[in-house]
Protein backbone atom coordinates (compact mmCIF):
# COMPACT_ATOMS: atom_id res chain seq x y z
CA UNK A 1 0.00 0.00 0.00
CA UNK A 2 1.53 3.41 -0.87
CA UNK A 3 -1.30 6.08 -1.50
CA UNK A 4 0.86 8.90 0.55
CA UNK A 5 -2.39 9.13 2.56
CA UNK A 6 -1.68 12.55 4.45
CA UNK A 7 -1.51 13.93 1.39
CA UNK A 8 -4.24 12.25 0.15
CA UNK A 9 -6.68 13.04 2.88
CA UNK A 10 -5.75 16.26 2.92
CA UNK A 11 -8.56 19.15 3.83
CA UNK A 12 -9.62 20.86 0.58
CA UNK A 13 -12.32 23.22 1.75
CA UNK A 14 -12.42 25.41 5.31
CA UNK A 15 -15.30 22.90 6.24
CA UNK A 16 -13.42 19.79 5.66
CA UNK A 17 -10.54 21.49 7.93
CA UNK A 18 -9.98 19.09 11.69
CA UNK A 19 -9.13 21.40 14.75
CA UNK A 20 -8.30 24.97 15.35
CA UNK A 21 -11.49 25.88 16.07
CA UNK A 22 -10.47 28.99 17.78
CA UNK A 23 -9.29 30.01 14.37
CA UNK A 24 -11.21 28.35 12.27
CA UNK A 25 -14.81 28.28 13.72
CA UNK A 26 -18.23 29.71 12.46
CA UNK A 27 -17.68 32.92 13.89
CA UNK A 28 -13.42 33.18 14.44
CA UNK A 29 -11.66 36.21 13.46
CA UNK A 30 -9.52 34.58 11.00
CA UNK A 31 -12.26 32.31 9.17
CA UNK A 32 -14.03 35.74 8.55
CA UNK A 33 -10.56 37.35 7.42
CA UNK A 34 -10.34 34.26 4.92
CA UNK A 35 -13.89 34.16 3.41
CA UNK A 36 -13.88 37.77 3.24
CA UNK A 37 -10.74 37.82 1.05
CA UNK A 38 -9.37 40.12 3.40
CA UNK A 39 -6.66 38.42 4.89
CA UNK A 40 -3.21 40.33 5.69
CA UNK A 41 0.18 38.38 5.67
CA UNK A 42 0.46 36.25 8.59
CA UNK A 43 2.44 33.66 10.40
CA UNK A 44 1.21 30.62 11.00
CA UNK A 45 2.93 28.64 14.13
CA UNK A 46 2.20 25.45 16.55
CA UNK A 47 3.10 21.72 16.24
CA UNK A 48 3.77 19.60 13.29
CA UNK A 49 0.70 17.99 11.26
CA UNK A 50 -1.58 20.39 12.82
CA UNK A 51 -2.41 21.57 9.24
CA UNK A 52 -0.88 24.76 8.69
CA UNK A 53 0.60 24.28 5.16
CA UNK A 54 -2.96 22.79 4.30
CA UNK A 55 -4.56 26.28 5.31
CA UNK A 56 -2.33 28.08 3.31
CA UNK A 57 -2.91 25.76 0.57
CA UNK A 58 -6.76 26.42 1.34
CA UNK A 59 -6.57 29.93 1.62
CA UNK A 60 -4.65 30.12 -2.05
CA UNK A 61 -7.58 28.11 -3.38
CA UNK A 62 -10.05 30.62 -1.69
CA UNK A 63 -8.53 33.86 -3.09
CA UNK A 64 -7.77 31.73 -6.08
CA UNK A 65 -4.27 32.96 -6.56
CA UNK A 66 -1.16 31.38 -7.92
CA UNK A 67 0.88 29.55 -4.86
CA UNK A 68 4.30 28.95 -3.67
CA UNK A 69 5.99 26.22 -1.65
CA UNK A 70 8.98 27.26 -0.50
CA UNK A 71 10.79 27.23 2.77
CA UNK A 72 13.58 29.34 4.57
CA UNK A 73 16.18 26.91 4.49
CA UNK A 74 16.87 26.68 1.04
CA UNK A 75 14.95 30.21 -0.02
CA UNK A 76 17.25 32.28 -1.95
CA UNK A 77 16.98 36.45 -2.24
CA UNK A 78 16.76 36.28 -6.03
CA UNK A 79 14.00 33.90 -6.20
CA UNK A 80 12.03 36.36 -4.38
CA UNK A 81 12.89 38.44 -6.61
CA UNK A 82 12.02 36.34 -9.52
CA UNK A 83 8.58 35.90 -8.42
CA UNK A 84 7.45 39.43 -7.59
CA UNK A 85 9.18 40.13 -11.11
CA UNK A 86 6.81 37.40 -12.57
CA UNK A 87 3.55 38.72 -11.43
CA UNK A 88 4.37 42.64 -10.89
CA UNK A 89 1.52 43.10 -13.88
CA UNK A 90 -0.66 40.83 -13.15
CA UNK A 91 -3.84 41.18 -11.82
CA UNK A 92 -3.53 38.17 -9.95
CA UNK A 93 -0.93 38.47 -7.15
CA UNK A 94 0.60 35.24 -5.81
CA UNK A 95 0.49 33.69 -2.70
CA UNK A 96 4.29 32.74 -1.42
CA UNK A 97 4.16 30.06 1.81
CA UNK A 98 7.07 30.08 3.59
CA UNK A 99 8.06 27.09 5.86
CA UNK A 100 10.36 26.73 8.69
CA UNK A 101 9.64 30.84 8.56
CA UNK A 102 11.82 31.25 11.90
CA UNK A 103 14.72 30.26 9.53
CA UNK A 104 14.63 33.55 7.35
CA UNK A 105 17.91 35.78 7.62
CA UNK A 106 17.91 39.15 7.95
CA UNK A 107 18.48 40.07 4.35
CA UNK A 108 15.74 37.65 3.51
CA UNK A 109 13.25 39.35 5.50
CA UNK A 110 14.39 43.20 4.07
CA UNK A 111 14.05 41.70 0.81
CA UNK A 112 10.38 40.73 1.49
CA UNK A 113 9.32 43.78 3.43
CA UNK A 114 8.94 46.37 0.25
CA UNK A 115 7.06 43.62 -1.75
CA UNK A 116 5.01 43.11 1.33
CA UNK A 117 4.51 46.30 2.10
CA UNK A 118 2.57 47.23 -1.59
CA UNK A 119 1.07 44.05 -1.23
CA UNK A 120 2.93 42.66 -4.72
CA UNK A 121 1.96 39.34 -3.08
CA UNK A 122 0.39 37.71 -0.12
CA UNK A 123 3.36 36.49 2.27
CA UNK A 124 1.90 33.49 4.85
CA UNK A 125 4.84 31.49 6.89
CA UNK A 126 4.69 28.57 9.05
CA UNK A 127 6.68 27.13 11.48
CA UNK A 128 6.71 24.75 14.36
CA UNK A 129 8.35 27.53 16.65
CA UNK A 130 6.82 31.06 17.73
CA UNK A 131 8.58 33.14 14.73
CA UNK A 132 7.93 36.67 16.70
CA UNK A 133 11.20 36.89 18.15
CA UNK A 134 13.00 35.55 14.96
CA UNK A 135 10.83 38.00 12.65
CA UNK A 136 12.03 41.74 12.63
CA UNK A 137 10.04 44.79 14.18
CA UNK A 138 9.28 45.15 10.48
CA UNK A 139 8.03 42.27 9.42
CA UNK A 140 6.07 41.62 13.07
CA UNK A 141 4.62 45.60 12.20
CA UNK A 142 3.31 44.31 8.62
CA UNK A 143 1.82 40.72 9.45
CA UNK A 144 -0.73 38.79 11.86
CA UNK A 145 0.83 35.65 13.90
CA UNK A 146 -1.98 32.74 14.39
CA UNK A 147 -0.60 29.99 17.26
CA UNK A 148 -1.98 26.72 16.04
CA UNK A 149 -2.56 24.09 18.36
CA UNK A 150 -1.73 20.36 18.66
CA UNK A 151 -4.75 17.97 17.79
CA UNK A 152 -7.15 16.55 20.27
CA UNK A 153 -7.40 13.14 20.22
CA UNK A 154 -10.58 12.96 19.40
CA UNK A 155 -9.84 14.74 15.87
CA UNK A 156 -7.31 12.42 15.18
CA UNK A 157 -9.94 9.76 16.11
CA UNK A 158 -12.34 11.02 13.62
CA UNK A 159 -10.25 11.01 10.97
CA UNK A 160 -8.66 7.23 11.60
CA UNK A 161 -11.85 6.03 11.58
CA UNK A 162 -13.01 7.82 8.12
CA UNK A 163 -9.65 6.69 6.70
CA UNK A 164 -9.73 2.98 7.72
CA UNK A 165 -13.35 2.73 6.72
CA UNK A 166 -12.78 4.49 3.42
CA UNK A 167 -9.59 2.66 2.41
CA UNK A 168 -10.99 -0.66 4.25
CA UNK A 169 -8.22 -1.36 6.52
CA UNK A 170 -8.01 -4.10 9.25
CA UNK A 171 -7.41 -2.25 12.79
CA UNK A 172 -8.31 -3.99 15.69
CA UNK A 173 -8.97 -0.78 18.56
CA UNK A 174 -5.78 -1.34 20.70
CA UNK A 175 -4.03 -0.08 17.68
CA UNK A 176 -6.23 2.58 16.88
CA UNK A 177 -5.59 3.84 20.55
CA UNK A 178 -1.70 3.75 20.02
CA UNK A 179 -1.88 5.42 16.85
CA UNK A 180 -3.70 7.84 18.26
CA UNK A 181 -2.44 8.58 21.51
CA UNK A 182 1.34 7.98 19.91
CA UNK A 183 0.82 10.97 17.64
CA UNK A 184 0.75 13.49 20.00
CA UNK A 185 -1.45 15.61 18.03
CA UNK A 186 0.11 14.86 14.56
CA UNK A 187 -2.39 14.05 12.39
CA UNK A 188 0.18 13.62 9.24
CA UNK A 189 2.25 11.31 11.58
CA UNK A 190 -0.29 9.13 12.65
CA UNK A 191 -1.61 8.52 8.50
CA UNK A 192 2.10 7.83 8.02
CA UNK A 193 2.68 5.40 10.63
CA UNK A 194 -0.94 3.54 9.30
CA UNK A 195 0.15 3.72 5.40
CA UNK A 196 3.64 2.13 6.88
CA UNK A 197 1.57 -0.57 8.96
CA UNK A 198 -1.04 -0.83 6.05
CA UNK A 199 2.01 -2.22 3.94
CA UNK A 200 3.73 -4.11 6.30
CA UNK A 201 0.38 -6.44 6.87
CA UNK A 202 -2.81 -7.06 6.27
CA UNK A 203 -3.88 -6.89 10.19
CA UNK A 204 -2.71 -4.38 12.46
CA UNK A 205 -2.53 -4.95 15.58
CA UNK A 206 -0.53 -2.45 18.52
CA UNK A 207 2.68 -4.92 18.61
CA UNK A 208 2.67 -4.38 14.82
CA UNK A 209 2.71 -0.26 15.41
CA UNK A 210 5.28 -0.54 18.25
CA UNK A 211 7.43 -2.47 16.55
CA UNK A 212 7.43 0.47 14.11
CA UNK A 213 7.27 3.68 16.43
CA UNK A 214 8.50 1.92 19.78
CA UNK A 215 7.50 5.31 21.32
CA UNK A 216 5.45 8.56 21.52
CA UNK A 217 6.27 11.07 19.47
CA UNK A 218 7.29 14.72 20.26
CA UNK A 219 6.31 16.01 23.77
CA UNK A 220 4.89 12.16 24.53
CA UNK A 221 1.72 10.48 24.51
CA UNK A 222 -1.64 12.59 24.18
CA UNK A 223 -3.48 10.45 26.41
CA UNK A 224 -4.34 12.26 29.68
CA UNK A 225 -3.53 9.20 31.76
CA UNK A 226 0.28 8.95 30.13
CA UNK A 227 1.02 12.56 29.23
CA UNK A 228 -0.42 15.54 31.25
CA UNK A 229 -1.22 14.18 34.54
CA UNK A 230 1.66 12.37 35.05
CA UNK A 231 3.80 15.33 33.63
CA UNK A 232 2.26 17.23 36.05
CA UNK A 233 2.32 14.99 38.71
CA UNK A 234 5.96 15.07 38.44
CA UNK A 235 6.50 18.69 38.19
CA UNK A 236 4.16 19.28 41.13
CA UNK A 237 6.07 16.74 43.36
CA UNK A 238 9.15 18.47 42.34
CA UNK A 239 7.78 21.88 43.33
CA UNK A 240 6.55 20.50 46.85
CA UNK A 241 10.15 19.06 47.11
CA UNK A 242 8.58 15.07 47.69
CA UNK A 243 11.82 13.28 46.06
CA UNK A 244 10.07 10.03 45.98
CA UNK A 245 6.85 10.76 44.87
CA UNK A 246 8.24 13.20 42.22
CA UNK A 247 10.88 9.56 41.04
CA UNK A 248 7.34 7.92 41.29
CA UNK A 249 5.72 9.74 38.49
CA UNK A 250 8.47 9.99 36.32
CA UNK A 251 8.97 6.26 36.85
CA UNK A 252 5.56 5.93 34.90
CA UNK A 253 6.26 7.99 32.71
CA UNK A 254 9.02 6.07 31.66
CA UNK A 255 7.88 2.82 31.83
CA UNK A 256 4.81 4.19 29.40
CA UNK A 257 7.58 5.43 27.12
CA UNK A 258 7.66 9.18 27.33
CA UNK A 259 11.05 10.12 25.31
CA UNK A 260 13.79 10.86 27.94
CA UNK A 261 13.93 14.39 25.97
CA UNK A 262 10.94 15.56 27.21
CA UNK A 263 11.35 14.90 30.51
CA UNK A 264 14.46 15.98 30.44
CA UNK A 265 13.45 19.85 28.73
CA UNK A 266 10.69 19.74 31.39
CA UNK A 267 13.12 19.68 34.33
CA UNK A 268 15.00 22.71 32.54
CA UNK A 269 11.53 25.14 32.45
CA UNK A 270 11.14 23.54 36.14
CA UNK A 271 14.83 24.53 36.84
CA UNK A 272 14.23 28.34 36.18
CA UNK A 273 10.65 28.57 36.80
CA UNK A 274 10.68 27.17 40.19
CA UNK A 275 14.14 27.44 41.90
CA UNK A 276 15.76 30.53 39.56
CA UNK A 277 18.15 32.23 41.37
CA UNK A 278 17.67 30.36 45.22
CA UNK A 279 19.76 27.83 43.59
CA UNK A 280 21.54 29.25 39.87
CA UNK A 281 23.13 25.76 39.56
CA UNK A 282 19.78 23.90 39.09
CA UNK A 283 19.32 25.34 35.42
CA UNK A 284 23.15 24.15 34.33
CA UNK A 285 22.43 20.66 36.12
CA UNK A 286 19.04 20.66 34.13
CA UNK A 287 20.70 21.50 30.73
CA UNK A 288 23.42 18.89 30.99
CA UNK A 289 20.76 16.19 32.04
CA UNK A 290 18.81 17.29 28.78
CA UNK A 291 21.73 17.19 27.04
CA UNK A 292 23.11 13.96 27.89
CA UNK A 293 19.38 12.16 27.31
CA UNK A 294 19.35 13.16 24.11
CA UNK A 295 22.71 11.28 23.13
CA UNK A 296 22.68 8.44 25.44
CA UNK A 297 18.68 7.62 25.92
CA UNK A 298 16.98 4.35 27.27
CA UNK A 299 17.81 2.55 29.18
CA UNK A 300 21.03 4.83 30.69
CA UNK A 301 19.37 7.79 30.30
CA UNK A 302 16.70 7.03 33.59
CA UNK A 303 19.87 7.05 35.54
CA UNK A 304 20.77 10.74 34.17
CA UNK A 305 17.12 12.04 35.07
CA UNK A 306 16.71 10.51 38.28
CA UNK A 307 20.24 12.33 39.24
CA UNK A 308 19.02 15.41 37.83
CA UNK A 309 15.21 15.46 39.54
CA UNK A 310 16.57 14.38 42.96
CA UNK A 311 18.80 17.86 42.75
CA UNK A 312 15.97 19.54 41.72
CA UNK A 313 13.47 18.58 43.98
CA UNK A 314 16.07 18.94 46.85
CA UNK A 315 16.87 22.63 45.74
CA UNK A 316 15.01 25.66 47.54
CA UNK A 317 12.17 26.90 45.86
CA UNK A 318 11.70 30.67 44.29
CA UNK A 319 9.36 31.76 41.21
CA UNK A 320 10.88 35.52 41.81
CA UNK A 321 12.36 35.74 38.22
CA UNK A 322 9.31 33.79 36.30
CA UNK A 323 7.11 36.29 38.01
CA UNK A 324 8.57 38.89 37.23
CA UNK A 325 9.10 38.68 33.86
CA UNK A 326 5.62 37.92 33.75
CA UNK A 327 5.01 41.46 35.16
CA UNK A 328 7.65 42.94 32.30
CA UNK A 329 5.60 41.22 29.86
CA UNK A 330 1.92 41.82 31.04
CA UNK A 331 3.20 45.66 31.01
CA UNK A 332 4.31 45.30 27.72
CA UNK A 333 1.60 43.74 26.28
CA UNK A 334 -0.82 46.44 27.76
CA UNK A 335 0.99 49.30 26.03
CA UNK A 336 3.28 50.68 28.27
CA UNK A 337 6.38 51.15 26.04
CA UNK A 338 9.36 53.46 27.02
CA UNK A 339 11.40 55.45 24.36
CA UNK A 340 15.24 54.34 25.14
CA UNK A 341 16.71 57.64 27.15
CA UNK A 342 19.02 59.60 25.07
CA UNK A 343 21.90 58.36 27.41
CA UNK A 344 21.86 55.09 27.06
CA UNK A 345 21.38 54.71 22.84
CA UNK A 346 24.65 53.32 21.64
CA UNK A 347 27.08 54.27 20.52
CA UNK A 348 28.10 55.35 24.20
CA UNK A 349 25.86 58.70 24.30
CA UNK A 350 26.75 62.02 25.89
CA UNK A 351 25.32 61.96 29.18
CA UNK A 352 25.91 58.24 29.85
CA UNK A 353 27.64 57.56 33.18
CA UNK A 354 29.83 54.74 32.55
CA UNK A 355 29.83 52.57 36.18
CA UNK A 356 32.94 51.26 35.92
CA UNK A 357 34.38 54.53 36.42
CA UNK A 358 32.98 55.23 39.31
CA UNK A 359 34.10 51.89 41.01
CA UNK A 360 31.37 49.59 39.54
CA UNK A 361 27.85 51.92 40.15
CA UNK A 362 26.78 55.50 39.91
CA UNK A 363 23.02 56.83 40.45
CA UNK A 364 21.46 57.59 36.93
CA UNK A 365 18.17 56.63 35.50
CA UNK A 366 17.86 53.45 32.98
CA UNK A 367 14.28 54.11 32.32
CA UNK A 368 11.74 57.68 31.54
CA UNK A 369 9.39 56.18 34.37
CA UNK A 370 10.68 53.92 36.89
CA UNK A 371 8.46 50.29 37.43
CA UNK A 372 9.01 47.12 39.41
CA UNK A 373 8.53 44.12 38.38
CA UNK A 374 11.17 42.03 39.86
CA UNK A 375 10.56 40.99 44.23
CA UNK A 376 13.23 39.08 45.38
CA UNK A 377 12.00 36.29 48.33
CA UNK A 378 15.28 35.80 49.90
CA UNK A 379 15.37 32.54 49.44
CA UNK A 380 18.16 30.56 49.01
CA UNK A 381 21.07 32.36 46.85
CA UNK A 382 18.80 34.89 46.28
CA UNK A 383 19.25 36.12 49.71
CA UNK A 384 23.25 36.58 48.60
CA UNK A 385 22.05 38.75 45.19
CA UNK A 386 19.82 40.83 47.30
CA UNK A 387 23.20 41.74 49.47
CA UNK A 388 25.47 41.80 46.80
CA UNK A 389 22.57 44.40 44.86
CA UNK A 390 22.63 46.46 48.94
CA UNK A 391 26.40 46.41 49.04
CA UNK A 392 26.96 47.50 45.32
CA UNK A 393 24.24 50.62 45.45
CA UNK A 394 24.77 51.15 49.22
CA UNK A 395 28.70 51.72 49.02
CA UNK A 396 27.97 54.77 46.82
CA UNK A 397 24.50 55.88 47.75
């Protein structure tokens, strides 16, 4: 059997589209944007096979313009070119999807921004990480950013059953429930790993699937029971510093074959989220555990994260820094946004009082409006930085 069903089963139509209902739904800001033909450029990002090249491909159909697949990687300035040059006459402007959009360089991106910016062409990118801070102020400025999110299981459910039934293949249901809960929200992975199956035999059973994706893809299995409660079992166990009950958890989720990497990147969010600066060495013990799973990995690798979550979970506890830059954020976001004071533009500006010239601090002002965001708890090593920070503006104040 080789029908390349992802392809094949591909949405055609908005209706025919599985998930992203916050995007895609009756009433959703960017369904209306799309049937409307008003649609600006935009950036499409979230996980893999959660159908954002298919949208694009939808949304060309819709405004029935000419479309391009190409991707950052191997995207070269004078193709660009070449294509704007194609259609600069036409009444028809084309629709250029860009893949792996984080990828763009800078000259990439300044090539695009004029063409975007008379609308030569309709500019939609894609990628599997947020591209805001890899975009320019620029291109951000000129475009909309849509997060897609991973499948539920019960869309990928609806579509393995349409596509066995259709294509009349032999799947008893504890295979259906690994296929499903194995993709992780992947809906081109899990038609993949059926086609794959579909050829290998004429009934497949879970043994049959294992044998050919021994585990979970990406971030683990989707299935509550395997994935997010024992995820956040483990991370909660860490927090309330309960060693054994936090090796508990994350001995299930080993033994239900979570990839060591993701428990591994998990304990490096926990390291800075949860202990920061109490204890600075938790997020270097964190990245060296991550970094050793991912070249060593079952069965060695449980020895490397128990190691690293016993350290954790031992290590005092402060959210100070996740909070705060929460707070930076959230102000931000609601439109507070400070011009840079004329002192401190670069090159060094008249005005600028350079601290190491007055023995490591001097009084000035790094922002037109003070704030505070950042409230130490004195825990831990944090109790050291808030002396150091007392000694260092004390000595001079």
């Amino acid at each position: 059997m080789r029908k390349n069903l992802a392809l094949l089963y591909r949405p055609k139509s908005l209706d025919e589209f599985i998930g992203q209902e916050h995007l895609l739904s009756k009433e959703a800001p960017l369904r209306k944007l799309i049937e409307n033909e008003t649609l600006q450029h935009s950036f499409f990002y979230g996980p893999p096979g959660t159908g954002k090249t298919s949208l694009a491909r939808i949304i060309a159909e819709k405004l029935d313009r000419p479309f391009f697949d190409l991707n950052a990687t191997t995207l070269k300035v004078d193709e660009i070119r070449s294509i704007f040059k194609e259609y600069r006459q036409a009444l028809v402007k084309p629709l250029l999807f860009i893949d792996e959009v984080h990828r763009l360089s800078k000259s990439q991106q300044e090539v695009l921004l004029p063409f975007m910016e008379r609308y030569d062409g309709l500019v939609i990118g894609a990628s599997t990480e947020n591209p805001y801070f890899s975009l320019t102020a620029a291109m951000r400025s000129r475009s909309l950013l849509f997060e897609f999110k991973a499948l539920e299981p019960k869309h990928l459910e609806a579509m393995l059953y349409r596509v066995c039934e259709i294509e009349a293949i032999d799947i008893d249901e504890s295979a259906r429930r690994y296929l499903i809960d194995s993709s992780c929200g992947d809906i081109r992975a899990m038609l993949n790993l059926l086609e794959a199956a579909a050829s290998a035999n004429e009934r497949i059973d879970a043994e049959l699937l294992k044998s050919l994706r021994p585990n979970a893809l990406h971030d683990g299995s989707a299935s509550s029971d395997t994935h997010y409660n024992l995820i956040s079992a483990m991370i909660k166990s860490m927090r309330g510093s309960d060693v054994d009950a936090a090796l508990y958890w994350m001995a299930r989720l080993i033994a239900g074959g979570e990839p060591p990497e993701f428990i591994a990147r998990r304990m490096v969010i926990f390291a800075s989220e949860d202990i920061g600066n109490a204890n600075p060495n938790a997020l270097g013990i964190a990245v060296d555990a991550m970094n050793a799973v991912s070249r060593i990995g079952y069965p060695e690798a449980r020895i490397i994260l128990a190691q690293a979550l016993v350290y954790l979970s031992s290590s005092p506890k402060s959210n100070s820094s996740y909070a705060a830059v929460n707070r930076a954020i959230k102000s931000v976001e609601n439109g507070d946004m400070q011009s840079v004071p004329k002192h401190l533009t670069s090159p060094r500006h008249e005005g600028y009082l350079y601290p190491h010239d007055f023995g490591g601090w001097v009084e000035q002002s790094y922002m037109q409006k003070p704030m505070k965001f950042y409230e130490s708890k004195g825990v831990g090593f944090e109790k050291i930085l808030d002396e150091w920070l007392k000694k260092i503006k004390g000595a001079k104040g």
